[in-house]
C-alpha atoms as a PDB file:
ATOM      1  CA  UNK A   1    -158.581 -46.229   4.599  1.00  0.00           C
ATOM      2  CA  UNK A   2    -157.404 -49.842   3.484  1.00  0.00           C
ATOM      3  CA  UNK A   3    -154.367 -49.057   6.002  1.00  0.00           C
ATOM      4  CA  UNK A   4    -156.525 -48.296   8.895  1.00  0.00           C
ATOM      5  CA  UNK A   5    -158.664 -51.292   8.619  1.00  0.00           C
ATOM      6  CA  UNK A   6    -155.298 -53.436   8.259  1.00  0.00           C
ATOM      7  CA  UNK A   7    -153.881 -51.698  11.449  1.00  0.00           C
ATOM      8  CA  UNK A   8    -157.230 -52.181  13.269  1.00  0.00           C
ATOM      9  CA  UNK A   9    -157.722 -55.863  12.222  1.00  0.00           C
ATOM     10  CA  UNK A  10    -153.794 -56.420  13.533  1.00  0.00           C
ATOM     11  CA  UNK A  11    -154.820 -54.616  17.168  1.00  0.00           C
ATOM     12  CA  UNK A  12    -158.111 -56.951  17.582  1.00  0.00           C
ATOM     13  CA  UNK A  13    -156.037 -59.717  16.195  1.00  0.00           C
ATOM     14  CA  UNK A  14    -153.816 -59.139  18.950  1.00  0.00           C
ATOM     15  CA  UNK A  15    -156.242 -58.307  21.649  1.00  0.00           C
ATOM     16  CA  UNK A  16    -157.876 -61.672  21.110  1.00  0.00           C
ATOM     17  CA  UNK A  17    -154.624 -63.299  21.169  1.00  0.00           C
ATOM     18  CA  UNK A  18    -153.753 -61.822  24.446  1.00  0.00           C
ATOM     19  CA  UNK A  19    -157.347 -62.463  25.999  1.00  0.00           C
ATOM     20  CA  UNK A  20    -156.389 -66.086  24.953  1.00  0.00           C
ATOM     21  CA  UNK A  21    -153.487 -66.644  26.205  1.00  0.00           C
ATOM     22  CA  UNK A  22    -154.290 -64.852  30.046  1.00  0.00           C
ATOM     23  CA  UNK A  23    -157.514 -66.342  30.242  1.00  0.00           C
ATOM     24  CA  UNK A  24    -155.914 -70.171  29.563  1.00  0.00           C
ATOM     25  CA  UNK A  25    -152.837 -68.826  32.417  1.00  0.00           C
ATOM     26  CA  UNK A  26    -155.959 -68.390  34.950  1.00  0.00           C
ATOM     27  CA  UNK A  27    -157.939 -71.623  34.150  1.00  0.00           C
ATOM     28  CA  UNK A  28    -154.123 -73.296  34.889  1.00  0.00           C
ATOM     29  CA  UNK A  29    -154.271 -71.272  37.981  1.00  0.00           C
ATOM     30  CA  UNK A  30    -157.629 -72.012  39.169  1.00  0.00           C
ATOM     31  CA  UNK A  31    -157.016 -75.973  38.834  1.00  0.00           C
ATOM     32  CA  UNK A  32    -154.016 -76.274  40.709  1.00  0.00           C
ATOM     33  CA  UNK A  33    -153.492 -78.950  43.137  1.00  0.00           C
ATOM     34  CA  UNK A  34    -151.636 -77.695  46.400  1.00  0.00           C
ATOM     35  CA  UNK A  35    -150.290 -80.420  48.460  1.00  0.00           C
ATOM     36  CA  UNK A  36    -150.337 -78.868  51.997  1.00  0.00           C
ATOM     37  CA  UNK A  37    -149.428 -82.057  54.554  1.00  0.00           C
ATOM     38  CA  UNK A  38    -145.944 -82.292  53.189  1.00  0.00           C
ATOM     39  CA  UNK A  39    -143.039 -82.872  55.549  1.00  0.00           C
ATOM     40  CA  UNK A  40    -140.218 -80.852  55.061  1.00  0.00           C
ATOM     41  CA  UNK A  41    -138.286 -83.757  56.710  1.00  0.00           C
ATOM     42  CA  UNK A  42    -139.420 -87.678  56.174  1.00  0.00           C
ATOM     43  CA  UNK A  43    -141.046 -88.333  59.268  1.00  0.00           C
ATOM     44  CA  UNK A  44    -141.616 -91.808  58.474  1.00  0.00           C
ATOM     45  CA  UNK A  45    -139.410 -94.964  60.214  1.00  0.00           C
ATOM     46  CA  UNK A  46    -140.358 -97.529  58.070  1.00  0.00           C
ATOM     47  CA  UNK A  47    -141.477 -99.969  60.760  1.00  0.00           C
ATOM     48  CA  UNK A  48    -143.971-100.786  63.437  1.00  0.00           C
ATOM     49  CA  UNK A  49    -143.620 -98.916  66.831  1.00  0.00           C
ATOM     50  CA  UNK A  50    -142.518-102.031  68.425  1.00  0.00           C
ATOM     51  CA  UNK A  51    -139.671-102.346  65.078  1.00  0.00           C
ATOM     52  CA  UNK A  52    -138.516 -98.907  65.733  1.00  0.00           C
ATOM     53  CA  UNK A  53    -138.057 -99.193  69.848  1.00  0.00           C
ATOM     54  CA  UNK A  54    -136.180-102.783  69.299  1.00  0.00           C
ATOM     55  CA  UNK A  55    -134.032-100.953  66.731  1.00  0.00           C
ATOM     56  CA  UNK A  56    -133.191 -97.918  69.073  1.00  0.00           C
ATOM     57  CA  UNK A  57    -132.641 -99.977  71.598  1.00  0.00           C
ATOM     58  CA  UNK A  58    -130.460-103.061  71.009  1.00  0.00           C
ATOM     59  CA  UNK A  59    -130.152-102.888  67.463  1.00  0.00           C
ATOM     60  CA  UNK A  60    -126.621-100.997  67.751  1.00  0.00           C
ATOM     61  CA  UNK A  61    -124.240-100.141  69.536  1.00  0.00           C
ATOM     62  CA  UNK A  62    -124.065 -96.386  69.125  1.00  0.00           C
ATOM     63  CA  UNK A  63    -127.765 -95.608  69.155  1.00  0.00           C
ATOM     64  CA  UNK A  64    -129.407 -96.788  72.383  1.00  0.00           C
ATOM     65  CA  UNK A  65    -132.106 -93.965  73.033  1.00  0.00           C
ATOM     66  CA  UNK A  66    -134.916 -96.052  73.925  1.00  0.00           C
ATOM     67  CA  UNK A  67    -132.829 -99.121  75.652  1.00  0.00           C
ATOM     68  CA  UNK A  68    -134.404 -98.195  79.007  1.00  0.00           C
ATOM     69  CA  UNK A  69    -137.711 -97.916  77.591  1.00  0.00           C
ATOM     70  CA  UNK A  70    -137.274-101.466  75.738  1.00  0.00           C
ATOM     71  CA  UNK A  71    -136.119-102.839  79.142  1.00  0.00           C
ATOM     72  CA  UNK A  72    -139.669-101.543  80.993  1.00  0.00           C
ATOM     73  CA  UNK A  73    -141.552-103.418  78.245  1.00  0.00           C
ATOM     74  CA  UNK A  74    -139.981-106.768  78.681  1.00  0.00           C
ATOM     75  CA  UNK A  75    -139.578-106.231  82.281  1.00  0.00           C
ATOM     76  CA  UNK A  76    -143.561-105.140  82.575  1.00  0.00           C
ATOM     77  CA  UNK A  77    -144.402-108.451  80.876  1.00  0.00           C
ATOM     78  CA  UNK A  78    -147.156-106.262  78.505  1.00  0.00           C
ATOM     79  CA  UNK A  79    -147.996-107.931  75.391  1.00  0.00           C
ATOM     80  CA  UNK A  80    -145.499-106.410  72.392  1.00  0.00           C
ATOM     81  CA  UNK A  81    -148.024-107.561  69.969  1.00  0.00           C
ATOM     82  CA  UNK A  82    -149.807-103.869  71.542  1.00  0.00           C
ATOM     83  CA  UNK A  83    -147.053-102.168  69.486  1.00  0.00           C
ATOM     84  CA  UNK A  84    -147.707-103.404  66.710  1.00  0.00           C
ATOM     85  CA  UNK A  85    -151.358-103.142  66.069  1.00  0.00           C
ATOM     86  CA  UNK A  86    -152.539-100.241  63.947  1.00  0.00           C
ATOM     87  CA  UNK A  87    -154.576 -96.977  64.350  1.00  0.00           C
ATOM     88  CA  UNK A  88    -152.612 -96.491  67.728  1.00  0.00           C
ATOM     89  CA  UNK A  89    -150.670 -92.971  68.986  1.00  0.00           C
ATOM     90  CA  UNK A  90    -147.036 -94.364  70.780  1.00  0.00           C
ATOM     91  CA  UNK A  91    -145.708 -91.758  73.688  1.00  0.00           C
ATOM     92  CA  UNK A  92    -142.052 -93.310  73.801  1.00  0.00           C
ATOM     93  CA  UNK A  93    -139.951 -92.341  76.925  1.00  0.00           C
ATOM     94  CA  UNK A  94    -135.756 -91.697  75.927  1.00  0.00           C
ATOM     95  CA  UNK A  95    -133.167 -93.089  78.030  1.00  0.00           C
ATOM     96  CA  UNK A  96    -132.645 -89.475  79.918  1.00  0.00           C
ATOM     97  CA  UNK A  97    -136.072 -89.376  80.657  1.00  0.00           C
ATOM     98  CA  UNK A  98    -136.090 -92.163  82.776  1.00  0.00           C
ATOM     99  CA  UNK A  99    -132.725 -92.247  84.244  1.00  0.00           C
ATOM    100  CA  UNK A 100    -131.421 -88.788  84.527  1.00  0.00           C
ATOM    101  CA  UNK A 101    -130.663 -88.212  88.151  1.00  0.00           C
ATOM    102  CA  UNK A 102    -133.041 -86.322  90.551  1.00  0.00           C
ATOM    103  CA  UNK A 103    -135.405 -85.484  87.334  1.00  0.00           C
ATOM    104  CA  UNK A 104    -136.217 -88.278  85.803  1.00  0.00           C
ATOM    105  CA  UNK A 105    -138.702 -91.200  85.771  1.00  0.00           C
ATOM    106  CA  UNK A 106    -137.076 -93.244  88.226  1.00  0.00           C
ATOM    107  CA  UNK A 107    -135.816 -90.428  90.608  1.00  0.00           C
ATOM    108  CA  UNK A 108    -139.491 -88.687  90.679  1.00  0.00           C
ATOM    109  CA  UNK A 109    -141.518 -91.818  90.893  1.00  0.00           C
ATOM    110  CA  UNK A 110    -141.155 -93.307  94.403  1.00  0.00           C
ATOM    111  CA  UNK A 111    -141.556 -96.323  96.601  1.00  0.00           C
ATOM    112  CA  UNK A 112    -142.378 -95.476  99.908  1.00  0.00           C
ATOM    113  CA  UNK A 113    -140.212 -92.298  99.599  1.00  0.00           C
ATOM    114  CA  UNK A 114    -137.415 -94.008  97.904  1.00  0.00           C
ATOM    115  CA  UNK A 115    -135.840 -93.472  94.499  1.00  0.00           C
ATOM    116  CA  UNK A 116    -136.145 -96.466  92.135  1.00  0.00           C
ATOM    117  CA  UNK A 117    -132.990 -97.778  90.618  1.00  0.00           C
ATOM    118  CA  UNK A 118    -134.089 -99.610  87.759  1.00  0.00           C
ATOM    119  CA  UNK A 119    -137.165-100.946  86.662  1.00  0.00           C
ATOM    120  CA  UNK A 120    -137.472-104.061  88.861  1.00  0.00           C
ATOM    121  CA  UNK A 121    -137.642-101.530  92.138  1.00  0.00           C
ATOM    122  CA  UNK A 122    -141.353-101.619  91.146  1.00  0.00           C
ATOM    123  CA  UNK A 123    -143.409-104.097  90.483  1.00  0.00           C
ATOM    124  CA  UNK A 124    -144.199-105.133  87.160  1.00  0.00           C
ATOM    125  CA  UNK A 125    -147.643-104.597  87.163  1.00  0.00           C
ATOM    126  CA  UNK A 126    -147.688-101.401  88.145  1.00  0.00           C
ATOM    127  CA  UNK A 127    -144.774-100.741  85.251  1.00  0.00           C
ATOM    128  CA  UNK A 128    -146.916-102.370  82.786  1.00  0.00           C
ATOM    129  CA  UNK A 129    -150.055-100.376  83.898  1.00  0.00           C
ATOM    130  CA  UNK A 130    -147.982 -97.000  83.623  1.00  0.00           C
ATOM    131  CA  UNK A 131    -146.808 -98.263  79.533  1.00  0.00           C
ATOM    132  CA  UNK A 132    -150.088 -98.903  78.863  1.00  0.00           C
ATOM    133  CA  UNK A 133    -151.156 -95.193  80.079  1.00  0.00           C
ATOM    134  CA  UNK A 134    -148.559 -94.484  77.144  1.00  0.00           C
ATOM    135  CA  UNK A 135    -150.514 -95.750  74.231  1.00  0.00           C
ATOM    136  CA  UNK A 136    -153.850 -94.063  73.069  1.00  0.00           C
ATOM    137  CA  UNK A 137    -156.667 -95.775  70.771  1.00  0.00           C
ATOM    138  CA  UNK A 138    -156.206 -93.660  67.481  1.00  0.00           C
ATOM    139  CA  UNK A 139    -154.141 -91.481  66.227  1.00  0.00           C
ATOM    140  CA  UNK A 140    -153.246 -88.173  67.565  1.00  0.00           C
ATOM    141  CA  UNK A 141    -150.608 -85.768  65.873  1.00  0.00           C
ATOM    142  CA  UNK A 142    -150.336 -81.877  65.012  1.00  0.00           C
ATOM    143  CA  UNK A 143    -152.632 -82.829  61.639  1.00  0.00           C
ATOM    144  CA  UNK A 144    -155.742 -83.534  63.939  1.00  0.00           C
ATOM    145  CA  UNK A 145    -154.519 -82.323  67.102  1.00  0.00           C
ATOM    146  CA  UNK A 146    -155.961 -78.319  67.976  1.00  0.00           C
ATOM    147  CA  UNK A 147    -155.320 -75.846  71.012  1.00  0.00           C
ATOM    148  CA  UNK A 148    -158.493 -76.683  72.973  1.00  0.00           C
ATOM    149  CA  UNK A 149    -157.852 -79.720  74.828  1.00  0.00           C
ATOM    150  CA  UNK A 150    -158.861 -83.225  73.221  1.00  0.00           C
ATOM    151  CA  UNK A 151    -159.249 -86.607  75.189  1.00  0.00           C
ATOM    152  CA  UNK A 152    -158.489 -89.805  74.418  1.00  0.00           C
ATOM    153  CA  UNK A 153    -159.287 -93.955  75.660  1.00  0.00           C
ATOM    154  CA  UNK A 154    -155.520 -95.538  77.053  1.00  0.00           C
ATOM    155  CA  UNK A 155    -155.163 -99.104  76.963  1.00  0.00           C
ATOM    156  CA  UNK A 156    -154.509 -98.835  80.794  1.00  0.00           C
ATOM    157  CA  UNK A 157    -157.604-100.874  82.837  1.00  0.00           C
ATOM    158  CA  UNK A 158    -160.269 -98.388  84.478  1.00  0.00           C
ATOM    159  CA  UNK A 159    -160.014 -97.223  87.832  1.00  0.00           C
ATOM    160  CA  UNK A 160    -156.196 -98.130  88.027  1.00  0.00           C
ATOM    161  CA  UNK A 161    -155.583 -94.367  88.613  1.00  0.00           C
ATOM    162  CA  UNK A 162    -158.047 -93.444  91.360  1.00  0.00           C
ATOM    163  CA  UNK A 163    -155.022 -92.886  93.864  1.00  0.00           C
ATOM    164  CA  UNK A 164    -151.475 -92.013  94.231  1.00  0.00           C
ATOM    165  CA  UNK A 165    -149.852 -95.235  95.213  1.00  0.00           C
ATOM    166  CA  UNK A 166    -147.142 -94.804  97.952  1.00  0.00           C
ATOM    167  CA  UNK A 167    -145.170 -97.907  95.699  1.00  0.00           C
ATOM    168  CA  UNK A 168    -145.700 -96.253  92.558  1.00  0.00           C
ATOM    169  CA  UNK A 169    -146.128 -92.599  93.574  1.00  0.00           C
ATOM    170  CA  UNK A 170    -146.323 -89.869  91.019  1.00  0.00           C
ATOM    171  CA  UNK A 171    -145.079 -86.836  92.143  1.00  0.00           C
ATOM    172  CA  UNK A 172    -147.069 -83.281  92.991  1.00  0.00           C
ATOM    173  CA  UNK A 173    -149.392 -82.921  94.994  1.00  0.00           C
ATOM    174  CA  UNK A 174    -152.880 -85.587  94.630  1.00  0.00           C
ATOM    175  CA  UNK A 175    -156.025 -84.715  95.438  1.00  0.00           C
ATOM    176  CA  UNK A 176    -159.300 -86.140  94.464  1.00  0.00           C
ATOM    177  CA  UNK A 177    -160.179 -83.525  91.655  1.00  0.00           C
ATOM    178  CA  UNK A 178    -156.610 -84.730  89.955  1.00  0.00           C
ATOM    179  CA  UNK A 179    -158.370 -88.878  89.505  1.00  0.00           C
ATOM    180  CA  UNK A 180    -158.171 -90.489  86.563  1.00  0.00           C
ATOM    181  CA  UNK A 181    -161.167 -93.387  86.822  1.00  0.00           C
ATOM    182  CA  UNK A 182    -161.577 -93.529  82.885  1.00  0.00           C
ATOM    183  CA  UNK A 183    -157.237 -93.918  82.375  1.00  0.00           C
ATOM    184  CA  UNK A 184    -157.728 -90.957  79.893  1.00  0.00           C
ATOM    185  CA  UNK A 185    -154.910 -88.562  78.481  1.00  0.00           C
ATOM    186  CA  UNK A 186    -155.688 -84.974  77.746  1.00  0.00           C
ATOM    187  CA  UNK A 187    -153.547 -83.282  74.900  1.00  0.00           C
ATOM    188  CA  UNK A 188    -153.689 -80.345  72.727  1.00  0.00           C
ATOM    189  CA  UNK A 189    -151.468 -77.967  70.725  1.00  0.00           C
ATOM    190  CA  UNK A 190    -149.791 -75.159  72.723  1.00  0.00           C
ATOM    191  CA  UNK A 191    -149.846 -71.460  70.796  1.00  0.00           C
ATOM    192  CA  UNK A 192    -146.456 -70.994  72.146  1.00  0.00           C
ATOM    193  CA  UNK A 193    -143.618 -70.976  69.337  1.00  0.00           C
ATOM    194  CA  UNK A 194    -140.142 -70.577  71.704  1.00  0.00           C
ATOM    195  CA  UNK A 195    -137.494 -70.964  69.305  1.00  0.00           C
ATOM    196  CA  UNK A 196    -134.956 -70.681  72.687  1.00  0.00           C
ATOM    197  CA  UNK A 197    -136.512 -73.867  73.452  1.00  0.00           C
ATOM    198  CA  UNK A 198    -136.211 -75.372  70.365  1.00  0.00           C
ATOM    199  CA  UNK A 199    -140.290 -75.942  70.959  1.00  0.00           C
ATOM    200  CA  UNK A 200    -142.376 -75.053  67.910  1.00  0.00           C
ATOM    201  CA  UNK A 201    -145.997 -75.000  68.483  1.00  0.00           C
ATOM    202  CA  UNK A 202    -145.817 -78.271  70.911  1.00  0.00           C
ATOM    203  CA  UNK A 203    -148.130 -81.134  71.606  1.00  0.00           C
ATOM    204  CA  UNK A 204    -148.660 -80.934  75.520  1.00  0.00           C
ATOM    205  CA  UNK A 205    -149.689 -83.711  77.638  1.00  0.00           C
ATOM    206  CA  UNK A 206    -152.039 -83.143  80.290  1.00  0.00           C
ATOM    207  CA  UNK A 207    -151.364 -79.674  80.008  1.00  0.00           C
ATOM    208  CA  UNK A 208    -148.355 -80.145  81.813  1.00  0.00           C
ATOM    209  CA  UNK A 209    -145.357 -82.642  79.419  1.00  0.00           C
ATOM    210  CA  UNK A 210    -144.402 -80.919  76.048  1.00  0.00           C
ATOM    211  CA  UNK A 211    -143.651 -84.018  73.360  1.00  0.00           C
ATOM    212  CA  UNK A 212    -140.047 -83.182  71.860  1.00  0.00           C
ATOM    213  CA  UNK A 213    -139.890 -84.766  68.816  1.00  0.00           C
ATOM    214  CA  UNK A 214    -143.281 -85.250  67.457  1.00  0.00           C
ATOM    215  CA  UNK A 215    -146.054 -87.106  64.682  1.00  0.00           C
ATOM    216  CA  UNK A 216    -142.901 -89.563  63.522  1.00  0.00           C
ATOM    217  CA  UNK A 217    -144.769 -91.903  61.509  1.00  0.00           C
ATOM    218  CA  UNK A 218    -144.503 -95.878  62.043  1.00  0.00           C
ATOM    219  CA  UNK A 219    -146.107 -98.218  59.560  1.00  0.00           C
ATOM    220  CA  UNK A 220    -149.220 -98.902  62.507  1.00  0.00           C
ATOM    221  CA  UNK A 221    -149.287 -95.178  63.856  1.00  0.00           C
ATOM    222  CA  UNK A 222    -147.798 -92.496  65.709  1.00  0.00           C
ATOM    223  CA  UNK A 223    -144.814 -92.349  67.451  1.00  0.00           C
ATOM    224  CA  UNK A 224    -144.417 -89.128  70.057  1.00  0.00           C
ATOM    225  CA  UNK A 225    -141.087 -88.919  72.098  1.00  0.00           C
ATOM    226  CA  UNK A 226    -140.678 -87.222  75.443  1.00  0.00           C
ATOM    227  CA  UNK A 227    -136.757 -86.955  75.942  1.00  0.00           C
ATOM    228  CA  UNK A 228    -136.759 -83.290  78.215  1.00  0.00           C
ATOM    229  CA  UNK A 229    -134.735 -85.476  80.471  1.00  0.00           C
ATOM    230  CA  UNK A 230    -136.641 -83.317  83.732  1.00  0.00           C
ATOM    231  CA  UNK A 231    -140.229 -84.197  83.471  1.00  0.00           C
ATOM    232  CA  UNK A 232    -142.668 -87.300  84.341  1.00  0.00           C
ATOM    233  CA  UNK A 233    -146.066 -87.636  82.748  1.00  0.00           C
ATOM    234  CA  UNK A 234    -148.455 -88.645  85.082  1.00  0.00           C
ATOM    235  CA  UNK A 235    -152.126 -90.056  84.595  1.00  0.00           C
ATOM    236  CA  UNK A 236    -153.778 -87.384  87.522  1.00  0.00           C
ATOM    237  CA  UNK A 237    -154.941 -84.458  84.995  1.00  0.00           C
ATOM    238  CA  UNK A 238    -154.603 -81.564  86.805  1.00  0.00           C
END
């Protein structure tokens, strides 16, 4: 009898031991912490916009992606202090995205019919206009960004899109439904994941310009690049 109690006081011993030890594993379960917004890749540059275009632009002689870009700026006359200011989304243009013949910026956006050549075929208030179409008021990126469109406020001046200039024309076809009185930019994130492409789940611009490299982090916002090399974002929303 004395054996029986022994053997059942050793299986409740044990019981309670093992009741212990999975009920401490779940509290440790239930409290965990999971960190879900972190980049596999560091998507931070570790300067203001304006920092990283000056650096990809003349700050080497190698890496040069945004030199054209950089050149429109300075050329525009807009105020660089606008690149530095904080809470801002930055939709930066590469070098092939501009200049690429027959596709790019300056090939698709004519004067009077013509091709531009550089920057200065335009004027520079029209150029400067167009950059400031490029920079929203807050900060857009896949973390806030969903698949129904969202608008945002440009810093371009209201009204400066109610036409298709015939110095600064955008090209497709304009009609009134397509102006842009408020200078707004529509954007949302496309369901389509195209792995030919290279394209996962992109930001699209006026449901019509995928961004290609996406939510890079500068120290006053977010930096979005467009470098497909064969497309123009224009400010008529279709």
């Amino acid at each position: 009898m004395k054996k029986i109690n022994i053997v059942s006081i050793m299986i409740i011993a044990a019981c309670l031991s093992l009741s212990f030890m999975f009920s401490s594993c779940l509290k440790l379960q239930k409290d965990f912490n999971r960190t879900t917004n972190v980049d596999t890749l560091d998507a931070h540059v570790y300067t203001t916009a304006w920092g990283y275009i000056k650096k990809r632009a003349y700050g080497s002689a190698t890496d040069t992606i945004f030199r054209r870009f950089y050149d429109a700026i300075i050329y525009s006359g807009i105020d660089t202090n606008e690149y530095i200011k904080p809470n801002r989304t930055y939709i930066l243009l590469s070098n092939s995205e501009i200049t690429t013949a027959s596709t790019g910026f300056w090939a698709k956006v004519t004067i009077n019919g013509a091709a531009a050549k550089s920057w200065k075929s335009y004027s520079a208030a029209d150029v400067k206009a167009y950059l400031q179409y490029l920079i929203a008021q807050g900060l857009y990126s896949h973390y806030g960004l969903k698949l129904a469109d969202v608008t945002f406020t440009t810093l371009t001046p209201l009204g400066a899109y109610t036409t298709n200039p015939v110095t600064f024309k955008f090209p497709g076809t304009f009609i009134t439904l397509n102006s842009n009185p408020n200078s707004t930019m529509v954007v949302h994130v496309s369901n389509a994941n195209t792995v030919t492409s290279q394209l996962d789940y992109p930001i699209v611009i006026n449901d019509a310009i995928n961004i290609t490299s996406s939510d890079l982090e500068a120290t006053n916002g977010i930096i979005q690049v467009v470098n497909s090399g064969n497309s123009v974002i224009t400010p008529f929303i279709p």
